[in-house]
PDB file of N, CA and C in Angstrom:
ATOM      1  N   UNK A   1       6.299   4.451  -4.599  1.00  0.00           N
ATOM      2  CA  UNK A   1       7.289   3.682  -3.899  1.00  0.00           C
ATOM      3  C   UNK A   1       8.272   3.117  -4.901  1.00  0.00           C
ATOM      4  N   UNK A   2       9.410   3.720  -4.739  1.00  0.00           N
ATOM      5  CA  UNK A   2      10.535   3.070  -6.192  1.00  0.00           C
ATOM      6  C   UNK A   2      11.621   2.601  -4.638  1.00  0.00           C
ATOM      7  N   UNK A   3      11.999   0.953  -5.869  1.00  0.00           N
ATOM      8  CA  UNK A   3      13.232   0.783  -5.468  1.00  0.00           C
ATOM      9  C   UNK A   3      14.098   0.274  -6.510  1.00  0.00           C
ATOM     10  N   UNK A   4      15.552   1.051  -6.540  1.00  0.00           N
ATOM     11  CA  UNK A   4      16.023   0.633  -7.413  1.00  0.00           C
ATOM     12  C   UNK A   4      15.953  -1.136  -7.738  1.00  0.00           C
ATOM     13  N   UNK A   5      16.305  -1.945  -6.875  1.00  0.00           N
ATOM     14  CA  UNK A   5      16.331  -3.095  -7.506  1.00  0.00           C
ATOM     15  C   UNK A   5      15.055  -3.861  -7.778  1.00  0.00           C
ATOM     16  N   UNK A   6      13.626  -3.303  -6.972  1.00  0.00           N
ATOM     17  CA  UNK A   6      12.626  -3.572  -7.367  1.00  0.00           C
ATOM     18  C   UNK A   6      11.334  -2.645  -7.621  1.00  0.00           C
ATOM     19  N   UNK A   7      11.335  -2.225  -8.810  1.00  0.00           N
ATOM     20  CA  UNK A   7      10.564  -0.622  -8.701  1.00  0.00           C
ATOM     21  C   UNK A   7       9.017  -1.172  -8.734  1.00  0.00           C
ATOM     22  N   UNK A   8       8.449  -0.030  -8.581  1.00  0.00           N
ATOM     23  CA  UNK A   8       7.033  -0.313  -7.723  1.00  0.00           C
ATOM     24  C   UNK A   8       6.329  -0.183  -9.308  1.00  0.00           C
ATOM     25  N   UNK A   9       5.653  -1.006  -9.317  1.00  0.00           N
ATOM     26  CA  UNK A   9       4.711  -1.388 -10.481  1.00  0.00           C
ATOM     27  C   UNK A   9       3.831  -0.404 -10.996  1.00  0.00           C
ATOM     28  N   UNK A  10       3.433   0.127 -11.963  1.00  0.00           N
ATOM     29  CA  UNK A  10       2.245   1.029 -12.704  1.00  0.00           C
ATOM     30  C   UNK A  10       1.417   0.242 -12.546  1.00  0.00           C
ATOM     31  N   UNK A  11       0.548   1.377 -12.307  1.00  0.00           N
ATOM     32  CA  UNK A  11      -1.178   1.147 -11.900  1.00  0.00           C
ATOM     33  C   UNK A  11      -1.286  -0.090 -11.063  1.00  0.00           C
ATOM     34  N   UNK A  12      -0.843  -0.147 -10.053  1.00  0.00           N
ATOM     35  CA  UNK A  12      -0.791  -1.925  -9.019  1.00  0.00           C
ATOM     36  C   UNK A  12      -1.615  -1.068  -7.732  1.00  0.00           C
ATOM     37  N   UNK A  13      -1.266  -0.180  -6.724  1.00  0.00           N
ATOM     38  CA  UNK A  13      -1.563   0.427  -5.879  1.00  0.00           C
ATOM     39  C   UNK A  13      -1.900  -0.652  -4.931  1.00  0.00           C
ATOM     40  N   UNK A  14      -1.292  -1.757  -4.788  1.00  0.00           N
ATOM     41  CA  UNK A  14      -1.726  -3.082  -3.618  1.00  0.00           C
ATOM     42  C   UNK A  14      -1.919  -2.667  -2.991  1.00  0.00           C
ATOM     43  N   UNK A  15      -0.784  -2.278  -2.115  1.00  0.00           N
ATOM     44  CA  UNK A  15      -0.131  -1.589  -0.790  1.00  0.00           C
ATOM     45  C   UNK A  15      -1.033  -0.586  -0.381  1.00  0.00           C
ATOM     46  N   UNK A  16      -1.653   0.437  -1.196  1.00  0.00           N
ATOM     47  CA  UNK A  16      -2.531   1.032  -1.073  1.00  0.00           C
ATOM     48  C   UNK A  16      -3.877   0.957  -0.588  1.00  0.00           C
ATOM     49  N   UNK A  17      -4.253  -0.650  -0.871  1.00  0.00           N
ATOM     50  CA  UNK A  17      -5.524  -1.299  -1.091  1.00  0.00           C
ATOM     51  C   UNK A  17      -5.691  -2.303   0.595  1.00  0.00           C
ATOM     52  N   UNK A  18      -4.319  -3.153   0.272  1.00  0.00           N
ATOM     53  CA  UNK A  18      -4.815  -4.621   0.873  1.00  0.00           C
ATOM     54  C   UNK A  18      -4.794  -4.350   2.143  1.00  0.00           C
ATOM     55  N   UNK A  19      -3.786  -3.535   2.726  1.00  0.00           N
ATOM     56  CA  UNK A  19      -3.567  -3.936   3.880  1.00  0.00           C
ATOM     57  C   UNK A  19      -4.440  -2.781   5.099  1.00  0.00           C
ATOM     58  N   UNK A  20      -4.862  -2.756   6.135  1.00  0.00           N
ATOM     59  CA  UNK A  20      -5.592  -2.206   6.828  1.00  0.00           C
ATOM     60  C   UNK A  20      -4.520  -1.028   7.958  1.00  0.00           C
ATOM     61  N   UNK A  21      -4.476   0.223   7.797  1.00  0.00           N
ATOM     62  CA  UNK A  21      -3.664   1.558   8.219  1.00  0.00           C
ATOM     63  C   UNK A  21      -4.490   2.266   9.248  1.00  0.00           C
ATOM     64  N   UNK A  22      -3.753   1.707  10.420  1.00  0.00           N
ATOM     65  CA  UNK A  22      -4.085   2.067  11.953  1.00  0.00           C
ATOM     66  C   UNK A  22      -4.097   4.046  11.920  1.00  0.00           C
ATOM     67  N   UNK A  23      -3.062   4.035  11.572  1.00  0.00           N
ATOM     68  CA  UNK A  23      -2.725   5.899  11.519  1.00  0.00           C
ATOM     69  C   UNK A  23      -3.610   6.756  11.107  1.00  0.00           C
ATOM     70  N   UNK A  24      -3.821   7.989  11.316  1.00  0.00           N
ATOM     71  CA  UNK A  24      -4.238   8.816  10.678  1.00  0.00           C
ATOM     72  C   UNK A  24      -3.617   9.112   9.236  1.00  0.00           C
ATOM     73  N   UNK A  25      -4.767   9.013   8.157  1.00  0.00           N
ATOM     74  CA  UNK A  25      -4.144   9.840   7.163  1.00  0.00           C
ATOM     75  C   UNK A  25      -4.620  11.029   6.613  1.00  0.00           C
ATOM     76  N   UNK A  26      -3.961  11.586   5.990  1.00  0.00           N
ATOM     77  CA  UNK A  26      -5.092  13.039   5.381  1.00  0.00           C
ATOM     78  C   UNK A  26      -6.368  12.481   4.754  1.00  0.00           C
ATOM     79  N   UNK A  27      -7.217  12.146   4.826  1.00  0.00           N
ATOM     80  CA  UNK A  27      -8.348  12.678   4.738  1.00  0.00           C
ATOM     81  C   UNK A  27      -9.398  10.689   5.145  1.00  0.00           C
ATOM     82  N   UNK A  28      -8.962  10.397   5.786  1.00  0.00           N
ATOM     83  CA  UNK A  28      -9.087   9.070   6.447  1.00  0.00           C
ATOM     84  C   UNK A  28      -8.550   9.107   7.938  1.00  0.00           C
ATOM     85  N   UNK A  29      -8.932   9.974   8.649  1.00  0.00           N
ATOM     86  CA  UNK A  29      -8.170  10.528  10.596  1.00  0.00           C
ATOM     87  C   UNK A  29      -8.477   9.237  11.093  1.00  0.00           C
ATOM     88  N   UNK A  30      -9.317   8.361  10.613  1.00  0.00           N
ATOM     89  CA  UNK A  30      -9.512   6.939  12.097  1.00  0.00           C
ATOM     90  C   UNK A  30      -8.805   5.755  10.970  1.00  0.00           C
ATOM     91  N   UNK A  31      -8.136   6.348   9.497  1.00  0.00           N
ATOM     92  CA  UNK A  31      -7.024   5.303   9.081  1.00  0.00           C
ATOM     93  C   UNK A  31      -7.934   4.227   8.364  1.00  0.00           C
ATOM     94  N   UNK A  32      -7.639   3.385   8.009  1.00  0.00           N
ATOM     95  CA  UNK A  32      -7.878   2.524   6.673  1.00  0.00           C
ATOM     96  C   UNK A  32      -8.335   1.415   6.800  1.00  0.00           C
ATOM     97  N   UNK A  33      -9.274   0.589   6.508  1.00  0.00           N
ATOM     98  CA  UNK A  33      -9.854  -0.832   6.841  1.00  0.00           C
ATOM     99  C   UNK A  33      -9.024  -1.706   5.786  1.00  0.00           C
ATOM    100  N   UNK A  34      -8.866  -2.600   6.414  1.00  0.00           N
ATOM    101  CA  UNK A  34      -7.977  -3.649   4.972  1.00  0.00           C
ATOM    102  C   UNK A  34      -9.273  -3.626   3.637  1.00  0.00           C
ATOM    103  N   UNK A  35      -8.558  -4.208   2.316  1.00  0.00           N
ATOM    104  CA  UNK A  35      -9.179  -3.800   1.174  1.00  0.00           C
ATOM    105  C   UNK A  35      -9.975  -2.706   0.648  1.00  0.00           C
ATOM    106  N   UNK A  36      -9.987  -1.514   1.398  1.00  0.00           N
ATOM    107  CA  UNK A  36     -10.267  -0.656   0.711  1.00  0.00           C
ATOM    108  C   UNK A  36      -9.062   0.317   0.714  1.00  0.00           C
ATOM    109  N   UNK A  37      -9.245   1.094  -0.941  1.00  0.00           N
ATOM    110  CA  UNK A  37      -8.650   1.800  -1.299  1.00  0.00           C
ATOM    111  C   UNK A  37      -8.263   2.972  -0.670  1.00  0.00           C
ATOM    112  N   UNK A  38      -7.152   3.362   0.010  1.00  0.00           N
ATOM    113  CA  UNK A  38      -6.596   4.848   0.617  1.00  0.00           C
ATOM    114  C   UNK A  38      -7.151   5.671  -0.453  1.00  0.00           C
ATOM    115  N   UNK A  39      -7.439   6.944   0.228  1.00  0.00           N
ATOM    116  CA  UNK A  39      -7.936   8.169  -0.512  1.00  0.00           C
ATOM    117  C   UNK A  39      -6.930   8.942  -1.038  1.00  0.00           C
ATOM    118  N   UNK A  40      -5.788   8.839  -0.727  1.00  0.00           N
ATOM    119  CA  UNK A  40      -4.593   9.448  -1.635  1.00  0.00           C
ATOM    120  C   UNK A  40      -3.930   8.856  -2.410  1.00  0.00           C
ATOM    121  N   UNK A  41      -5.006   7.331  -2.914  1.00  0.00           N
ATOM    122  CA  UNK A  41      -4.482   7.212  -4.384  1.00  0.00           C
ATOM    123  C   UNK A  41      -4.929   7.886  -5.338  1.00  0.00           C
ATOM    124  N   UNK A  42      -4.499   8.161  -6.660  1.00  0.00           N
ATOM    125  CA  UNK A  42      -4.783   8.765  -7.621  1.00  0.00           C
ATOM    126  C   UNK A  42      -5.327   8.085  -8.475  1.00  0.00           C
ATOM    127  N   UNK A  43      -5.553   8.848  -9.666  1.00  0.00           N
ATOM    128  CA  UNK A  43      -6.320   8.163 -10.791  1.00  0.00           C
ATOM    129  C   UNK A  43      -5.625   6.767 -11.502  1.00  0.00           C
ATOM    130  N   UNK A  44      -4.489   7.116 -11.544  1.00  0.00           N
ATOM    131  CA  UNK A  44      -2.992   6.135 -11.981  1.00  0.00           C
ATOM    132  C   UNK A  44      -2.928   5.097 -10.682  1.00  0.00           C
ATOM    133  N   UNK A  45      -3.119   5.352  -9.276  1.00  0.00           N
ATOM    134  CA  UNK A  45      -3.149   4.226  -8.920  1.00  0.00           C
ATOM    135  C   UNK A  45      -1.519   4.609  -7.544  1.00  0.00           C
ATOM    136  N   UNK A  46      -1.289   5.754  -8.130  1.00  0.00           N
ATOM    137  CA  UNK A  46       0.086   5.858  -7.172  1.00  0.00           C
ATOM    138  C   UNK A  46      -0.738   7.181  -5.790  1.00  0.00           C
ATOM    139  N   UNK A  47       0.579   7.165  -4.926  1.00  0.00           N
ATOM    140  CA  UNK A  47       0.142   7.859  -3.691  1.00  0.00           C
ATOM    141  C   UNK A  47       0.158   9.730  -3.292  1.00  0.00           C
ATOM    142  N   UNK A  48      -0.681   9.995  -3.681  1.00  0.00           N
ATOM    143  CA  UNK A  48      -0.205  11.517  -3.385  1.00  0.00           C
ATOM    144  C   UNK A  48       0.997  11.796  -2.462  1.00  0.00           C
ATOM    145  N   UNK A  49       0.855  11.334  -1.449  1.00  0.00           N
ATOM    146  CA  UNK A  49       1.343  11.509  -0.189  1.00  0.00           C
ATOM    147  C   UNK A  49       3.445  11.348  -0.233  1.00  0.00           C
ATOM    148  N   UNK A  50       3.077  10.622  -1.390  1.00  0.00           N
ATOM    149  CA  UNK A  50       4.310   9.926  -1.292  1.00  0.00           C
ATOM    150  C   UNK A  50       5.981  10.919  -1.131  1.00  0.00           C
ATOM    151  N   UNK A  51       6.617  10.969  -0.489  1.00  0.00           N
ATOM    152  CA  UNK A  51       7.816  11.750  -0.200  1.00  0.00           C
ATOM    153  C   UNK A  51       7.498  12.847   0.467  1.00  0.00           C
ATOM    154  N   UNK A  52       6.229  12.726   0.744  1.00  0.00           N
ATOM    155  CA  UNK A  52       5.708  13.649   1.965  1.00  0.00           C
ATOM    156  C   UNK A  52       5.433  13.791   3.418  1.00  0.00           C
ATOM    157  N   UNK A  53       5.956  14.516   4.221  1.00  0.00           N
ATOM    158  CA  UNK A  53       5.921  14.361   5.830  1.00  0.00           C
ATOM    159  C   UNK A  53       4.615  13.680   6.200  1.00  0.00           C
ATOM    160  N   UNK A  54       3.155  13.743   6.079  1.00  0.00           N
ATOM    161  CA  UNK A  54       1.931  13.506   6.725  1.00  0.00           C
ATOM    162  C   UNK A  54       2.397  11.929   6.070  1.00  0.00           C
ATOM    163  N   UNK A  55       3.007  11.129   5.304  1.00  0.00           N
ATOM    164  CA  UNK A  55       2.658   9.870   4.664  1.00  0.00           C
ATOM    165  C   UNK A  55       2.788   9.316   6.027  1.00  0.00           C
ATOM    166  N   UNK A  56       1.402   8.310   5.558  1.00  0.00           N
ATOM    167  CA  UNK A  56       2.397   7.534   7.717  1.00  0.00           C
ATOM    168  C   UNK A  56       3.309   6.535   7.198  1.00  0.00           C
ATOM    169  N   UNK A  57       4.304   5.901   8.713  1.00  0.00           N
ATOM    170  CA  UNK A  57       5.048   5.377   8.463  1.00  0.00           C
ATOM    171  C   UNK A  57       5.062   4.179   8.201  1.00  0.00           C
ATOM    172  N   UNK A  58       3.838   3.768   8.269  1.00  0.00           N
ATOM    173  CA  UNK A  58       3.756   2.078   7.737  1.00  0.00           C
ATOM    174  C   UNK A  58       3.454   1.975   6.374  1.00  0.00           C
ATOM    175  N   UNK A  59       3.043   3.048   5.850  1.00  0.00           N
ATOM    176  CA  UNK A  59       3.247   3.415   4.022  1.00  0.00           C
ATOM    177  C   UNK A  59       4.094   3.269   4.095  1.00  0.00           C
ATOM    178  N   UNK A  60       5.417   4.001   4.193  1.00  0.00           N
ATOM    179  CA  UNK A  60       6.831   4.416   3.852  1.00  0.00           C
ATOM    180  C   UNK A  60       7.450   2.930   4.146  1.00  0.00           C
ATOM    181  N   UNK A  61       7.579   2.658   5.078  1.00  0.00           N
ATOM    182  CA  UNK A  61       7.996   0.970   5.491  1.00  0.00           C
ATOM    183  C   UNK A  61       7.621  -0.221   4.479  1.00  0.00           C
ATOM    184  N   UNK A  62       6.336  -0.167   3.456  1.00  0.00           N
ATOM    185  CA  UNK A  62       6.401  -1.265   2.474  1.00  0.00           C
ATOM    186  C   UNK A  62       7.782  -0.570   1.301  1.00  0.00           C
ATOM    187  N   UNK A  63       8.028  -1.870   1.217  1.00  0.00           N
ATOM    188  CA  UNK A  63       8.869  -1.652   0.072  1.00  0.00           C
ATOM    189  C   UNK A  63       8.368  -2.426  -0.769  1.00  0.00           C
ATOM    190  N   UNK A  64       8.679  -2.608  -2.541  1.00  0.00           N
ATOM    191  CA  UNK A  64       8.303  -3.258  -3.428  1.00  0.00           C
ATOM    192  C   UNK A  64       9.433  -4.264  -3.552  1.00  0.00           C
ATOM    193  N   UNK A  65       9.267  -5.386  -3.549  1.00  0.00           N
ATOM    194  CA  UNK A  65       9.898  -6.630  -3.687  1.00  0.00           C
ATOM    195  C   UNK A  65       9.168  -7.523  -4.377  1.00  0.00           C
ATOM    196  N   UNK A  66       9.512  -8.439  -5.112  1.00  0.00           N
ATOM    197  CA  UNK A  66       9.493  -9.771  -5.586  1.00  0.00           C
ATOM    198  C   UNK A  66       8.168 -10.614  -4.802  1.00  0.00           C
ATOM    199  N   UNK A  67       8.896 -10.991  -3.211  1.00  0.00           N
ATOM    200  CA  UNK A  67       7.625 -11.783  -3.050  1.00  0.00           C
ATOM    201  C   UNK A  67       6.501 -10.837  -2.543  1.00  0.00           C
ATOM    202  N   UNK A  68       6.658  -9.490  -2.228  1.00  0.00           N
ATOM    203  CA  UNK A  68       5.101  -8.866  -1.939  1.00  0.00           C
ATOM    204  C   UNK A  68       4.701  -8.651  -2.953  1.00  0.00           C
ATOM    205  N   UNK A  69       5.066  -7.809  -4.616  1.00  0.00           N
ATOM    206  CA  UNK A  69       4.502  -7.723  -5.647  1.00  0.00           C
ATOM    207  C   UNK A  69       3.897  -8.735  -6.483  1.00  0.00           C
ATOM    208  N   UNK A  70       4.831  -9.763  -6.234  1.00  0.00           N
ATOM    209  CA  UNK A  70       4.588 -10.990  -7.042  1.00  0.00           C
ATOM    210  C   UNK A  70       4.907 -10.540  -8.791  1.00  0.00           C
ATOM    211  N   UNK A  71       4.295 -10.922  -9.635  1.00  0.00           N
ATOM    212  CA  UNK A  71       4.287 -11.091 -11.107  1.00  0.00           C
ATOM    213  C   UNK A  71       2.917 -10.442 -11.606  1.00  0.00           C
ATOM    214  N   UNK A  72       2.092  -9.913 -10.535  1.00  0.00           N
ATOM    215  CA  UNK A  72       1.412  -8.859 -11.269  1.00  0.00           C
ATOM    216  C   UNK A  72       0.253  -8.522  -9.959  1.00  0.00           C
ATOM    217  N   UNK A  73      -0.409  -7.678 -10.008  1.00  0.00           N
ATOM    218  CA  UNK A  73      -1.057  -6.576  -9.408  1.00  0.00           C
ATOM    219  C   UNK A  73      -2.093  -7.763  -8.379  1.00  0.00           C
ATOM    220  N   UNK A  74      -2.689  -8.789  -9.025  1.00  0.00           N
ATOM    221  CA  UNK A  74      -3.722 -10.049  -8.758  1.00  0.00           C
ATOM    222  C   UNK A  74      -2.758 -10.465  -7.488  1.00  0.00           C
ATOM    223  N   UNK A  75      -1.821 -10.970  -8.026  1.00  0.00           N
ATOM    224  CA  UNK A  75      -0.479 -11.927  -6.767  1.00  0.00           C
ATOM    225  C   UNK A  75      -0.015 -10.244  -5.608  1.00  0.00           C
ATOM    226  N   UNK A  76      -0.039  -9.568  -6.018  1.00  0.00           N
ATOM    227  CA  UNK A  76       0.183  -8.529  -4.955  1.00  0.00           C
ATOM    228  C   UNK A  76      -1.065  -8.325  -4.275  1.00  0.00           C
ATOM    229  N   UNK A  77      -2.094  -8.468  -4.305  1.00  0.00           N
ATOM    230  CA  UNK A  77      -2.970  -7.834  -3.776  1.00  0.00           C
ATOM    231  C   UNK A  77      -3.312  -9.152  -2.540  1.00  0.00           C
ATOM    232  N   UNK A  78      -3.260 -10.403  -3.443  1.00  0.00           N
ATOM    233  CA  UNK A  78      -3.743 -11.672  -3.059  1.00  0.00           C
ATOM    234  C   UNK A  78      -2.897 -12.004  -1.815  1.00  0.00           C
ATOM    235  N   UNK A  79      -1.132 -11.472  -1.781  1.00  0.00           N
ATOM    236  CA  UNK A  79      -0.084 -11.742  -0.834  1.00  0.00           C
ATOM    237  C   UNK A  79      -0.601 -10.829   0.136  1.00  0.00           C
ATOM    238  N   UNK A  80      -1.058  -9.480  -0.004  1.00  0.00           N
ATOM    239  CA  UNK A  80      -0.350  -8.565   1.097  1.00  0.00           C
ATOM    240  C   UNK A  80      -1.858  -9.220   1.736  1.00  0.00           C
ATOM    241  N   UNK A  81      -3.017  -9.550   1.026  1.00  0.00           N
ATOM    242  CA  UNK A  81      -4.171  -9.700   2.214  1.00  0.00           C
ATOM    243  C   UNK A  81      -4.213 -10.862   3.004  1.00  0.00           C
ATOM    244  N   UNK A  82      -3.183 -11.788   2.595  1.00  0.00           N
ATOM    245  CA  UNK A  82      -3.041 -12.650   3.173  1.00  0.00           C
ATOM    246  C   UNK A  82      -1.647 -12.605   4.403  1.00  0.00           C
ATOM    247  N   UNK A  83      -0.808 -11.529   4.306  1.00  0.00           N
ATOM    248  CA  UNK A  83      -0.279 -10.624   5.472  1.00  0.00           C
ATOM    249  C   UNK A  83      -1.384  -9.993   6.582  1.00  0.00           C
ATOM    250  N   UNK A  84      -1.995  -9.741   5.477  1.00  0.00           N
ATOM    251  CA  UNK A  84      -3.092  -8.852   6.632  1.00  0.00           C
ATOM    252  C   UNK A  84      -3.959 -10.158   7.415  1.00  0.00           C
ATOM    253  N   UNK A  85      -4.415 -11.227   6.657  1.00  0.00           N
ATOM    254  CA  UNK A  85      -5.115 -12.274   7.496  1.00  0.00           C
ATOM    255  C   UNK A  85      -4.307 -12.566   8.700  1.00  0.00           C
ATOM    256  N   UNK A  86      -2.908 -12.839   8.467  1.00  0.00           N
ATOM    257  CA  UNK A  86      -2.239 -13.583   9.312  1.00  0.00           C
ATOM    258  C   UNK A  86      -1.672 -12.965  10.367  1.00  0.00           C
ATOM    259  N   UNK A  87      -2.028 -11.678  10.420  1.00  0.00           N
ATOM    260  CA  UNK A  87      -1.364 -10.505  11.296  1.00  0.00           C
ATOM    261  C   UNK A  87      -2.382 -10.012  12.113  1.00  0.00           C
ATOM    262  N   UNK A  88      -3.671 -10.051  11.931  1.00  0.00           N
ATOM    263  CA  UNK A  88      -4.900  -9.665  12.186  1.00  0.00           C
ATOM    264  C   UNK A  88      -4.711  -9.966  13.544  1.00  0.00           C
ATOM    265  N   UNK A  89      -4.825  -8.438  14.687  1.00  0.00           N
ATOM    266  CA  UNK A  89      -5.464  -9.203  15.872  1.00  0.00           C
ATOM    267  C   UNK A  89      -6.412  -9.816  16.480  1.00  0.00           C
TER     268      UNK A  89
END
């Protein structure tokens, strides 16, 4: 996930981690429980999937910013699960 004005962090994979993915993904079909790791992260921590048709769209929809990344991988992980608490049905 790059954005020019806020590029997506090495080895962080939050987004990957915190938040819980209703969708099917390749190789996760009933989708993702919050805090655990998607299976199309890699060893590095980034998304196979990424710029690819199967990515679902609530991957593609995080963007890397300031207050979801925070100042390091700990404050990203710590924000988005606390998105996920507060969103929780």
């Amino acid at each position: 996930m790059e954005n020019s004005a806020f590029p997506c962090r090495s080895r962080c994979g939050a987004c990957c981690i915190a938040p819980s993915i209703t969708s099917p993904i390749p190789g996760m079909p009933q989708g993702k429980p919050a805090g655990v790791p998607c299976v199309q992260l890699d060893a590095d921590l980034r998304c196979r999937l990424f710029g690819k048709p199967e990515r679902p769209a609530f991957c593609a929809s995080l963007r890397p910013s300031m207050e979801m990344c925070g100042n390091d991988r700990a404050q990203a992980l710590a924000f988005l699960g606390h998105l996920e608490t507060a969103t929780a049905p």
